[in-house]
Protein backbone atom coordinates (compact mmCIF):
# COMPACT_ATOMS: atom_id res chain seq x y z
CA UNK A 1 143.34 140.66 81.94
CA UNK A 2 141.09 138.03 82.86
CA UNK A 3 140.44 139.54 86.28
CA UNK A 4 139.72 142.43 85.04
CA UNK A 5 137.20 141.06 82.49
CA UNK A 6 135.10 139.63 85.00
CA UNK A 7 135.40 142.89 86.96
CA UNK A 8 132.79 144.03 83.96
CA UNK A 9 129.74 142.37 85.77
CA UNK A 10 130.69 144.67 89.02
CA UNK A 11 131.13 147.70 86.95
CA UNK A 12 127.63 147.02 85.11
CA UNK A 13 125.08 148.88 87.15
CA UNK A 14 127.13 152.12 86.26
CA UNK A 15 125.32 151.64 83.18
CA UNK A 16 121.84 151.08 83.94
CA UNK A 17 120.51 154.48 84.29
CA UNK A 18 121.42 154.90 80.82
CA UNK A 19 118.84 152.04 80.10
CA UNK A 20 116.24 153.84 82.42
CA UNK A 21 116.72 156.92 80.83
CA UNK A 22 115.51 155.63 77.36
CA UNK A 23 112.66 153.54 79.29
CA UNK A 24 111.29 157.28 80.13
CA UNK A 25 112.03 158.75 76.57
CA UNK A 26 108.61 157.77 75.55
CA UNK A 27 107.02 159.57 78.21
CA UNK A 28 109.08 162.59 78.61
CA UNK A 29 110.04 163.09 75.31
CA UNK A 30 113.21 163.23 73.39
CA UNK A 31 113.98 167.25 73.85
CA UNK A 32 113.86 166.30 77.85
CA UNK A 33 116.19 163.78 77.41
CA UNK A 34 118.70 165.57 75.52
CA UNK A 35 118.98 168.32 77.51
CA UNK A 36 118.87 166.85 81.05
CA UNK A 37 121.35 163.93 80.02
CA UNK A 38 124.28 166.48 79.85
CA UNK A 39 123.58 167.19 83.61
CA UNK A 40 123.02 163.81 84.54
CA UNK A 41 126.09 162.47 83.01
CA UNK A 42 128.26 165.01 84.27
CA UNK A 43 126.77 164.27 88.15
CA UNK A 44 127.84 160.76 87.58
CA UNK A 45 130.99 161.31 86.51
CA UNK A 46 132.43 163.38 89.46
CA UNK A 47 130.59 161.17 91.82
CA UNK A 48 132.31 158.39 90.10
CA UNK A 49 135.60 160.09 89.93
CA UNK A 50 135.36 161.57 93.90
CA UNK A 51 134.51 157.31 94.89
CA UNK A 52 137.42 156.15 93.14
CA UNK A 53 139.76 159.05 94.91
CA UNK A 54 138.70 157.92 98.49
CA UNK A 55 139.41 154.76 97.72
CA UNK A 56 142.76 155.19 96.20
CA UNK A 57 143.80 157.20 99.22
CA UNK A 58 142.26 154.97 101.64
CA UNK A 59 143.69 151.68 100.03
CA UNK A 60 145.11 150.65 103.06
CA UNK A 61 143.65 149.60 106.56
CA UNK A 62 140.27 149.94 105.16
CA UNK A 63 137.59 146.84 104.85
CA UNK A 64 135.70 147.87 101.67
CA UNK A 65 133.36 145.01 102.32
CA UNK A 66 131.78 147.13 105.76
CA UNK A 67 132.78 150.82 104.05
CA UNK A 68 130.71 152.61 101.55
CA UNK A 69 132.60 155.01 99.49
CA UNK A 70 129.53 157.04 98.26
CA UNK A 71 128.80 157.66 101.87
CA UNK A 72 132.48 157.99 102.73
CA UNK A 73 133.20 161.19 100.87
CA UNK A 74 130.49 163.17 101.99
CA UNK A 75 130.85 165.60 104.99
CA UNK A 76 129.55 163.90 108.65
CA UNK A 77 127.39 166.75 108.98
CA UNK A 78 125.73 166.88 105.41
CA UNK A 79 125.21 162.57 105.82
CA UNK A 80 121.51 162.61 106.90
CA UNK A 81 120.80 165.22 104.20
CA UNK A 82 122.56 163.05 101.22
CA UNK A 83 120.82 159.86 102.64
CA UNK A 84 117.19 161.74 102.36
CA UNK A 85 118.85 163.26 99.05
CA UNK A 86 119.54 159.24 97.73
CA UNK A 87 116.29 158.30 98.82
CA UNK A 88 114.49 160.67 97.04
CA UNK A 89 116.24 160.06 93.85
CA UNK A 90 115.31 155.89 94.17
CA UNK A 91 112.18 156.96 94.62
CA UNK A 92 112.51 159.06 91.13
CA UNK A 93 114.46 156.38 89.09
CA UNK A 94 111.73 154.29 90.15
CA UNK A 95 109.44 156.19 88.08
CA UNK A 96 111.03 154.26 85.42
CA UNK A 97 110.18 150.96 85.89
CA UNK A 98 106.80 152.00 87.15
CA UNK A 99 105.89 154.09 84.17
CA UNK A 100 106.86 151.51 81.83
CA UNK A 101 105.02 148.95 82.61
CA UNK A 102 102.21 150.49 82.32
CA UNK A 103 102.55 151.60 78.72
CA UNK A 104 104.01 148.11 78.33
CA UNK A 105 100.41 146.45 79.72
CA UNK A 106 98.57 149.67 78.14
CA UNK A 107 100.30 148.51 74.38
CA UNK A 108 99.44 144.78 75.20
CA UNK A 109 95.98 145.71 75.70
CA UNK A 110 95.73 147.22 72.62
CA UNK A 111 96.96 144.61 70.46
CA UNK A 112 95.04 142.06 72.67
CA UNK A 113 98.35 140.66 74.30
CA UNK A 114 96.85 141.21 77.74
CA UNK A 115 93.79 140.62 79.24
CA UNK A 116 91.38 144.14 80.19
CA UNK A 117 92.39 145.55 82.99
CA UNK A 118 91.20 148.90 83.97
CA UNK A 119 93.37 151.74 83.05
CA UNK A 120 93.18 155.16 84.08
CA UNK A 121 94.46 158.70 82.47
CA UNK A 122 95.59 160.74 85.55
CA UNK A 123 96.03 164.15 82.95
CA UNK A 124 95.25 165.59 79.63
CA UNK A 125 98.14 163.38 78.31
CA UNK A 126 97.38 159.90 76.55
CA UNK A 127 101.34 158.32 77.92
CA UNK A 128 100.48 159.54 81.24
CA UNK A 129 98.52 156.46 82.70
CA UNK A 130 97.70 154.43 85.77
CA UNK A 131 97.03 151.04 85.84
CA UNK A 132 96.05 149.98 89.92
CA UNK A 133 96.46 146.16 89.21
CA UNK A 134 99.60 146.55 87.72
CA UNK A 135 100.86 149.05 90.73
CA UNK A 136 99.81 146.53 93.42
CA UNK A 137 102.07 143.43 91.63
CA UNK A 138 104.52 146.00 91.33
CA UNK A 139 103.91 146.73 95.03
CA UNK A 140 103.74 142.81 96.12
CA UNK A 141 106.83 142.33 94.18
CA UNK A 142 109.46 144.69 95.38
CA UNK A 143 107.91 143.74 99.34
CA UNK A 144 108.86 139.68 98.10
CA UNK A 145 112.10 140.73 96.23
CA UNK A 146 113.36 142.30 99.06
CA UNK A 147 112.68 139.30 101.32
CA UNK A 148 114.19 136.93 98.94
CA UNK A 149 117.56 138.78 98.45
CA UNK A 150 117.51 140.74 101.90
CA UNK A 151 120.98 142.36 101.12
CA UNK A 152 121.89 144.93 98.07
CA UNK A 153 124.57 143.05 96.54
CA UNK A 154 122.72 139.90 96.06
CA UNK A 155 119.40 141.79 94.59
CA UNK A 156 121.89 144.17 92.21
CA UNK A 157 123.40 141.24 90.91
CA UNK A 158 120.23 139.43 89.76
CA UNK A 159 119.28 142.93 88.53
CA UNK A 160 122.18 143.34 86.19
CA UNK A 161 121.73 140.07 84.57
CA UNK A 162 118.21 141.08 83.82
CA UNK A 163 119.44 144.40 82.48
CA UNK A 164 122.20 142.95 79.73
CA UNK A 165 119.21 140.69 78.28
CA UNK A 166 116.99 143.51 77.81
CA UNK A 167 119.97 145.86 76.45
CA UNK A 168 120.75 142.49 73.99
CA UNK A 169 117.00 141.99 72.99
CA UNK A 170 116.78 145.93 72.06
CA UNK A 171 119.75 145.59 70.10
CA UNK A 172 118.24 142.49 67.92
CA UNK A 173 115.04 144.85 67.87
CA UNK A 174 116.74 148.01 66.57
CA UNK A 175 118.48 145.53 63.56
CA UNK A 176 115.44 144.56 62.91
CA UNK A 177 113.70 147.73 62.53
CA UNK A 178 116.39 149.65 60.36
CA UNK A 179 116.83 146.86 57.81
CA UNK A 180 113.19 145.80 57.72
CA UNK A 181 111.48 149.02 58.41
CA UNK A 182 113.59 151.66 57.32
CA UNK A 183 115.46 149.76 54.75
CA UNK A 184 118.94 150.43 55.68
CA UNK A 185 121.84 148.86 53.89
CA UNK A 186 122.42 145.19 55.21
CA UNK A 187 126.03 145.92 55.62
CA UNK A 188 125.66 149.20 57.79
CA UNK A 189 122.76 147.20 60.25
CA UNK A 190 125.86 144.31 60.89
CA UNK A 191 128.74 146.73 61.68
CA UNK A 192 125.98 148.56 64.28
CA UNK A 193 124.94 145.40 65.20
CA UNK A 194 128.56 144.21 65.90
CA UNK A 195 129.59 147.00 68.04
CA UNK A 196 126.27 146.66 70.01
CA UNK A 197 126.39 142.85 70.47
CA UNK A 198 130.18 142.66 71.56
CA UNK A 199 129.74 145.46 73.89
CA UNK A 200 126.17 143.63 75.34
CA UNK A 201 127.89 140.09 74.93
CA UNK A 202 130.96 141.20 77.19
CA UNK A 203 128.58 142.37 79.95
CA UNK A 204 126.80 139.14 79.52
CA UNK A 205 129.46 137.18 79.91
CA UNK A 206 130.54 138.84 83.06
CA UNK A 207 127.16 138.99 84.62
CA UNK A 208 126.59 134.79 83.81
CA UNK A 209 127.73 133.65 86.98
CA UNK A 210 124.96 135.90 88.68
CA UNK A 211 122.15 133.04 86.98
CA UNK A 212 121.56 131.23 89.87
CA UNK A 213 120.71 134.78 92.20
CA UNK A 214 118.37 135.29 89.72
CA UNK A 215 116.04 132.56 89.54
CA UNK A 216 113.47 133.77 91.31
CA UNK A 217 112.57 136.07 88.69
CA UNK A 218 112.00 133.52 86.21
CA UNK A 219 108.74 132.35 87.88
CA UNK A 220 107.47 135.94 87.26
CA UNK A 221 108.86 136.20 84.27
CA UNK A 222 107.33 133.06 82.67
CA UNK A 223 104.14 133.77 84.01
CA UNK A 224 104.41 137.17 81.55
CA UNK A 225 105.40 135.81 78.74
CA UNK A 226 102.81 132.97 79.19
CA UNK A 227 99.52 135.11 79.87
CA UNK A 228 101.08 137.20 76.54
CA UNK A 229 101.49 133.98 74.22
CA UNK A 230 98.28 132.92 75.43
CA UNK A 231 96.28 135.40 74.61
CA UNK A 232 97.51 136.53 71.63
CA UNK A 233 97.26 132.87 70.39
CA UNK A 234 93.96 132.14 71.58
CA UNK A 235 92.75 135.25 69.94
CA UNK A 236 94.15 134.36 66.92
CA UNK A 237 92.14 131.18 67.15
CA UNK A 238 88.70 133.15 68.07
CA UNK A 239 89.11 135.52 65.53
CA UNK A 240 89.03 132.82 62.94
CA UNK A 241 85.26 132.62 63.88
CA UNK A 242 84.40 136.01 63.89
CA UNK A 243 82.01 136.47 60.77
CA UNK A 244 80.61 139.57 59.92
CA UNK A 245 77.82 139.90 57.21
CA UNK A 246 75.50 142.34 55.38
CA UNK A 247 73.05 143.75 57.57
CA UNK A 248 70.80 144.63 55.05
CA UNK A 249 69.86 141.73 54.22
CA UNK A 250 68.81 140.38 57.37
CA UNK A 251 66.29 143.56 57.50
CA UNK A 252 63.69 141.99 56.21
CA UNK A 253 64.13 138.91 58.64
CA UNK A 254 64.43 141.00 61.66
CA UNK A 255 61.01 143.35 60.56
CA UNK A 256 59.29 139.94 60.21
CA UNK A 257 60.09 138.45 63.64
CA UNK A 258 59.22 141.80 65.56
CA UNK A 259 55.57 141.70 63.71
CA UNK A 260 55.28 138.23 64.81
CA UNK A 261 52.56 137.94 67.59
CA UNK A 262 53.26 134.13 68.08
CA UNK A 263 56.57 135.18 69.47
CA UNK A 264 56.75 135.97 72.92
CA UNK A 265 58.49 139.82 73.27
CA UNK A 266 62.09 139.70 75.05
CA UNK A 267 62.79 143.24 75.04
CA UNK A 268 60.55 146.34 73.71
CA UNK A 269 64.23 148.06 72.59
CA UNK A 270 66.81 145.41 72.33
CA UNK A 271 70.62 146.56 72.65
CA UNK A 272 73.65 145.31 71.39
CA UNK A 273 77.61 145.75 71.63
CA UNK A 274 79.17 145.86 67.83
CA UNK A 275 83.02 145.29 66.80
CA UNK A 276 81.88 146.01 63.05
CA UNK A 277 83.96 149.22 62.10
CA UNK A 278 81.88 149.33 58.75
CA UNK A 279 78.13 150.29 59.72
CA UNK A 280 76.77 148.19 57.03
CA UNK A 281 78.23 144.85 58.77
CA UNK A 282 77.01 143.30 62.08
CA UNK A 283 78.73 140.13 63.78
CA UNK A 284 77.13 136.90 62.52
CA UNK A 285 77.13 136.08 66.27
CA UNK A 286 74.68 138.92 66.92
CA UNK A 287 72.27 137.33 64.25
CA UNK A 288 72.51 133.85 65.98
CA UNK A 289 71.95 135.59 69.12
CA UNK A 290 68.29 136.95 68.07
CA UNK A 291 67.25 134.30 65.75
CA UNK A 292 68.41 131.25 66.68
CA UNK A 293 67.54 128.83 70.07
CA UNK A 294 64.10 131.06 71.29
CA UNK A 295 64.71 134.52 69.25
CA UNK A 296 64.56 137.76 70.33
CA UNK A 297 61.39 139.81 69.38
CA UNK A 298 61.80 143.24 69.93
CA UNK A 299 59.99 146.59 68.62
CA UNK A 300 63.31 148.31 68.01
CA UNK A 301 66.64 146.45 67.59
CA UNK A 302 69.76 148.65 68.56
CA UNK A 303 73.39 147.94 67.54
CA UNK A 304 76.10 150.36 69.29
CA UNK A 305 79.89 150.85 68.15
CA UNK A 306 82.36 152.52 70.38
CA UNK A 307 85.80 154.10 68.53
CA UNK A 308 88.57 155.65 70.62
CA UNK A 309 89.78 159.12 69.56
CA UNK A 310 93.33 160.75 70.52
CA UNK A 311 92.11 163.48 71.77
CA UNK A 312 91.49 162.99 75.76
CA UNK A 313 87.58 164.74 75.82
CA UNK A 314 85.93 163.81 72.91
CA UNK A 315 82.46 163.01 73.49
CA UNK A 316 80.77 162.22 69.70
CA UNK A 317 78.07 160.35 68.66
CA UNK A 318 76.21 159.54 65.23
CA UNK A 319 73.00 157.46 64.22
CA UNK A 320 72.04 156.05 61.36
CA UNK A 321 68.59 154.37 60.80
CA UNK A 322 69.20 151.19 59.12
CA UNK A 323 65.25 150.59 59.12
CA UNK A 324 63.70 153.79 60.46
CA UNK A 325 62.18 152.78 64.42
CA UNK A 326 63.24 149.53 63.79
CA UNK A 327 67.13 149.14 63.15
CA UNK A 328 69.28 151.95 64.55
CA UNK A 329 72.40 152.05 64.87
CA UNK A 330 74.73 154.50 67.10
CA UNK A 331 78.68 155.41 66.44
CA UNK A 332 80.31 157.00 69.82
CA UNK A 333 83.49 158.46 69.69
CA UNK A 334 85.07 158.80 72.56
CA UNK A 335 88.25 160.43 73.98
CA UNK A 336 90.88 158.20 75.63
CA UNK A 337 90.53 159.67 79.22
CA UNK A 338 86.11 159.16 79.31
CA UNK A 339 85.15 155.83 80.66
CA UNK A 340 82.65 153.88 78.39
CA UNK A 341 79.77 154.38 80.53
CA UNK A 342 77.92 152.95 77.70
CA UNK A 343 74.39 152.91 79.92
CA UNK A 344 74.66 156.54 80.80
CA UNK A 345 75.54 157.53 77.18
CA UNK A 346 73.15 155.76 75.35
CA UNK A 347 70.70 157.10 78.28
CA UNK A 348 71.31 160.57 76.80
CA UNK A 349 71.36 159.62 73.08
CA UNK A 350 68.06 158.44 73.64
CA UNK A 351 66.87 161.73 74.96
CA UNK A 352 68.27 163.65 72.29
CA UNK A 353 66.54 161.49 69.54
CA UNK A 354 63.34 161.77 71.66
CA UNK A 355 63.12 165.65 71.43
CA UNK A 356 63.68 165.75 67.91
CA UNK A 357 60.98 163.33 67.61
CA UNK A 358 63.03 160.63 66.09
CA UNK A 359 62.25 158.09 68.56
CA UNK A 360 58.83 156.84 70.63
CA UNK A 361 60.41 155.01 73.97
CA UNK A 362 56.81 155.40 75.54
CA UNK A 363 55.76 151.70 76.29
CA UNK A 364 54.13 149.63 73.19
CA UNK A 365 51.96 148.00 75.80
CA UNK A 366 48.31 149.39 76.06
CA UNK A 367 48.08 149.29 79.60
CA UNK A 368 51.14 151.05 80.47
CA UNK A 369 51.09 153.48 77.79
CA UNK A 370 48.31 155.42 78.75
CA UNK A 371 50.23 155.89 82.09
CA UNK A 372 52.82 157.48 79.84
CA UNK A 373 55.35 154.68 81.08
CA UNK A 374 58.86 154.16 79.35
CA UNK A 375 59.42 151.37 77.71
CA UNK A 376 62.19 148.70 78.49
CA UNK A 377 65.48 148.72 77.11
CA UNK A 378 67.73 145.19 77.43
CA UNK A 379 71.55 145.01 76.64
CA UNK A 380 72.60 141.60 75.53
CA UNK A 381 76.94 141.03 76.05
CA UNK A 382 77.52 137.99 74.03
CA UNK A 383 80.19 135.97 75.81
CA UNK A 384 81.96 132.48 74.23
CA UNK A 385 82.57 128.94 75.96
CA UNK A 386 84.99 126.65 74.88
CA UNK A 387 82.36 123.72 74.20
CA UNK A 388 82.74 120.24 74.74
CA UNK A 389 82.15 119.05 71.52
CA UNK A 390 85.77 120.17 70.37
CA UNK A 391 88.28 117.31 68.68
CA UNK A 392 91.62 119.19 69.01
CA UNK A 393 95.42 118.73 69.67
CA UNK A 394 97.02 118.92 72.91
CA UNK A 395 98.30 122.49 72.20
CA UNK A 396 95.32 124.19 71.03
CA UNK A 397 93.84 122.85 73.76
CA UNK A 398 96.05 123.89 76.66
CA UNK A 399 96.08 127.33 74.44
CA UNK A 400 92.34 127.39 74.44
CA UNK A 401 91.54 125.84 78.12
CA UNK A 402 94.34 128.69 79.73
CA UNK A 403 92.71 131.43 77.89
CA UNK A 404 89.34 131.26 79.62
CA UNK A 405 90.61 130.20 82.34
CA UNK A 406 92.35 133.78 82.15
CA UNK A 407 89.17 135.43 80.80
CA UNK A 408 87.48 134.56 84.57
CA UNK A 409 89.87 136.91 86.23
CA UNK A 410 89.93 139.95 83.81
CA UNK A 411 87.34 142.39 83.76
CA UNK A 412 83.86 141.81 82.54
CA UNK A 413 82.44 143.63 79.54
CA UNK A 414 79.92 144.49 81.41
CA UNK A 415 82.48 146.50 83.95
CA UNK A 416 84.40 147.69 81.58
CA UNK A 417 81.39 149.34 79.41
CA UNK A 418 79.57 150.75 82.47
CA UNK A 419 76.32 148.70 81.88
CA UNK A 420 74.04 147.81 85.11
CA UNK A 421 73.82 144.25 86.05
CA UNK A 422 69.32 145.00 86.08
CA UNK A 423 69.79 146.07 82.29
CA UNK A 424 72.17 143.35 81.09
CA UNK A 425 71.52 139.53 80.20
CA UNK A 426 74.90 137.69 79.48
CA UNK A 427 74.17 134.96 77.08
CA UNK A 428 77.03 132.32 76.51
CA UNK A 429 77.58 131.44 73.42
CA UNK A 430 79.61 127.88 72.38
CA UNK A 431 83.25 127.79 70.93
CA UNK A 432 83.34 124.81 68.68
CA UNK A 433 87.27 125.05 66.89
CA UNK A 434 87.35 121.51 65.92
CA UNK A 435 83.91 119.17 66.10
CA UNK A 436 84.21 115.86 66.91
CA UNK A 437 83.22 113.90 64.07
CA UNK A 438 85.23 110.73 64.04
CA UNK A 439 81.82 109.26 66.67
CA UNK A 440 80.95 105.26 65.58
CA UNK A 441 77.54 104.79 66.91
CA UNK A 442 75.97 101.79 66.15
CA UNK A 443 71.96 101.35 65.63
CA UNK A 444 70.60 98.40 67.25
CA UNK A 445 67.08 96.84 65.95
CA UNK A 446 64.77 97.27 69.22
CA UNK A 447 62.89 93.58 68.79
CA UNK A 448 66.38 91.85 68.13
CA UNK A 449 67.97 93.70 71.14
CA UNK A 450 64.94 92.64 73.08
CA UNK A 451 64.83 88.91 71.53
CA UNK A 452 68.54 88.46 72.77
CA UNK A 453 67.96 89.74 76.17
CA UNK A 454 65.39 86.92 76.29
CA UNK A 455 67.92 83.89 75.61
């Protein structure tokens, strides 16, 4: 009995493709699944059965260690064939693990557990995605997998291990989401989550003694689950600082420092990225940015928002005048498949509001105006530092010092909305979490300082 308990972690991989299967129900859909998965399982089952035939007919004189059953049973002449035929079909269960990871990085992205990364829509469908970072560590790490392990039965045993703790974290999941979620009757989530977890237990169990072949995945593994905690935590922290406030009543403020003449002009249209879904709000960070160290004088101050639609094509855009010529401010709404070319967009909302006479973009300055020049337009991508003058604990600070650290290898704003490096000034703008206050600085009389240097 025992013996053939432990056979369980040989026996496991039988049941991976089942877990594969459901890692492509989100991109192939649940009527695909249903219907295939009574072909699949039937394949497996008479492959199965026709392995464990040969082998009960060939039980003696025969080194299983140097024979492969699956091989064994098929015809010598059809044996090229069905090895093109396997190959093919690792290549198409590979699709798998490929395709979800990148809806697992996509869905990080979006609820900023993952650093941007560019991310590309191959078709008209918003799961269908590509991810080229993502392929080439996927790349990198099958090429360095299969150097580590070198033979099958050492990398299929580290593989089911990893397998039975994502079938066991599902299961805690799916408990999770029918009592919490859909409210299901406490006593009906523990009998499914009985029968799930003794199943999953068994096979974990069975598969322990495969730990040590799997260590090397834990290095890539932590390194995950750290970049994720990491980010999500430091955002947490940032977003404690991100103010918005009434825009309306920093109107008059803003009309009064671009009449001001002792102020020397930045920017004749001055252009800014917003995060304020409500187009009455503007980040308080944007305010300090004009007005405070030297401020910003411009003739027209512009303040664009960028919302992602469902729809793969949708190219939208509103404006609404806060302050007529002087405070404008521009709602795109873009599909999920068109870049954010933000330059080339706003390029061509400007044009529009020029030939309905809503805008003048000739140059304000005498010389060049009669010339009919254009005037200049400047984007401004506000960027935080963790500053020095931070008194935190050692956590926050490891939390705060990995995130930026991070930040330097992601993509840029500036890459990532499509604005040219001639048009954009990155201004850096101080994190302080924490001040340091606890500073005992003592003042010194000059003449008594000076009188005891003397004796």
């Amino acid at each position: 009995m025992i013996v053939v308990f432990w056979l369980l972690g040989a026996v496991f991989l039988c049941t991976t493709g089942a877990e594969a299967l459901y890692s492509d129900l989100g991109h192939c859909g649940r009527k695909n699944i249903q219907v295939s998965w009574i072909f699949v399982k039937s394949a497996l089952l008479l492959n199965y059965l026709g392995q464990g035939a040969w082998v009960l007919n060939h039980a003696s004189g025969i080194k299983f260690d140097a024979v492969n059953p699956f091989y064994s049973i098929v015809p010598h002449f059809f044996l090229i064939p069905s090895v093109i035929i396997a190959t093919f079909a690792t290549i198409i269960a590979s699709q798998a693990l490929i395709s979800g990871s990148f809806t697992l990085i996509s869905e990080a992205i979006s609820m900023n557990l993952w650093p941007r990364i560019e991310v590309k829509y191959p078709s008209n469908i918003r799961g269908q995605i590509y991810i080229p970072s993502i392929n080439w560590v996927l790349c990198l790490g099958c090429i360095a997998v299969t150097l580590y392990f070198q033979t099958s039965e050492h990398m299929t045993a580290a593989y089911g291990f990893s397998i039975t703790i994502a079938m066991l974290m599902t299961t805690l999941l799916m408990s999770y989401y029918m009592r919490y979620k859909r409210h299901w009757p406490l006593w009906v989530v523990i009998i499914i989550l009985c029968v799930f977890v003794t199943t999953e237990s068994s096979f974990f169990i069975s598969n322990s003694p495969k730990i040590l072949k799997r260590l090397f995945f834990l290095v890539f593994e932590f390194g995950l689950i750290f970049t994720m905690y990491v980010w999500f935590k430091a955002r947490k922290i940032t977003n404690r600082f991100l103010n918005f406030i009434d825009l309306k009543d920093k109107v008059p403020m803003l009309n009064a420092l671009s009449a001001d003449q002792t102020v020397s002009k930045f920017a004749t249209h001055l252009v800014y990225l917003t995060k304020a879904n409500n187009s009455k709000q503007i980040e308080e960070k944007i305010l300090y940015s004009i007005l405070s160290r030297k401020p910003k004088r411009a003739d027209t101050y512009w303040f664009l928002h960028i919302e992602r639609m469902d729809d793969p094509y949708t190219m939208e855009y509103s404006v609404e005048e806060i302050d007529p010529g002087k405070i404008i401010r521009v709602e795109f709404r873009l599909g999920f498949r068109i870049q954010p070319r933000i330059n080339v967009l706003f390029r061509k909302v400007v044009e529009d509001m020029v030939s309905r006479n809503e805008v003048d973009i000739l140059s304000r300055y005498e010389s060049l105006r009669k010339f009919n020049q254009t005037a200049d337009f400047q984007f401004v991508i506000i960027e935080k530092f963790l500053s020095y003058n931070n008194e935190f604990s050692v956590k926050e600070s490891f939390i705060l010092n990995s995130y930026f650290a991070i930040r330097k290898i992601a993509q840029t704003e500036a890459k990532a909305f499509g604005l040219d490096t001639s048009e954009t000034r990155i201004e850096k703008i101080p994190l302080v979490v924490k001040p340091v206050t606890n500073i005992v600085l003592k003042r010194v009389d000059a003449q008594s300082h000076h009188m005891h240097e003397m004796y």
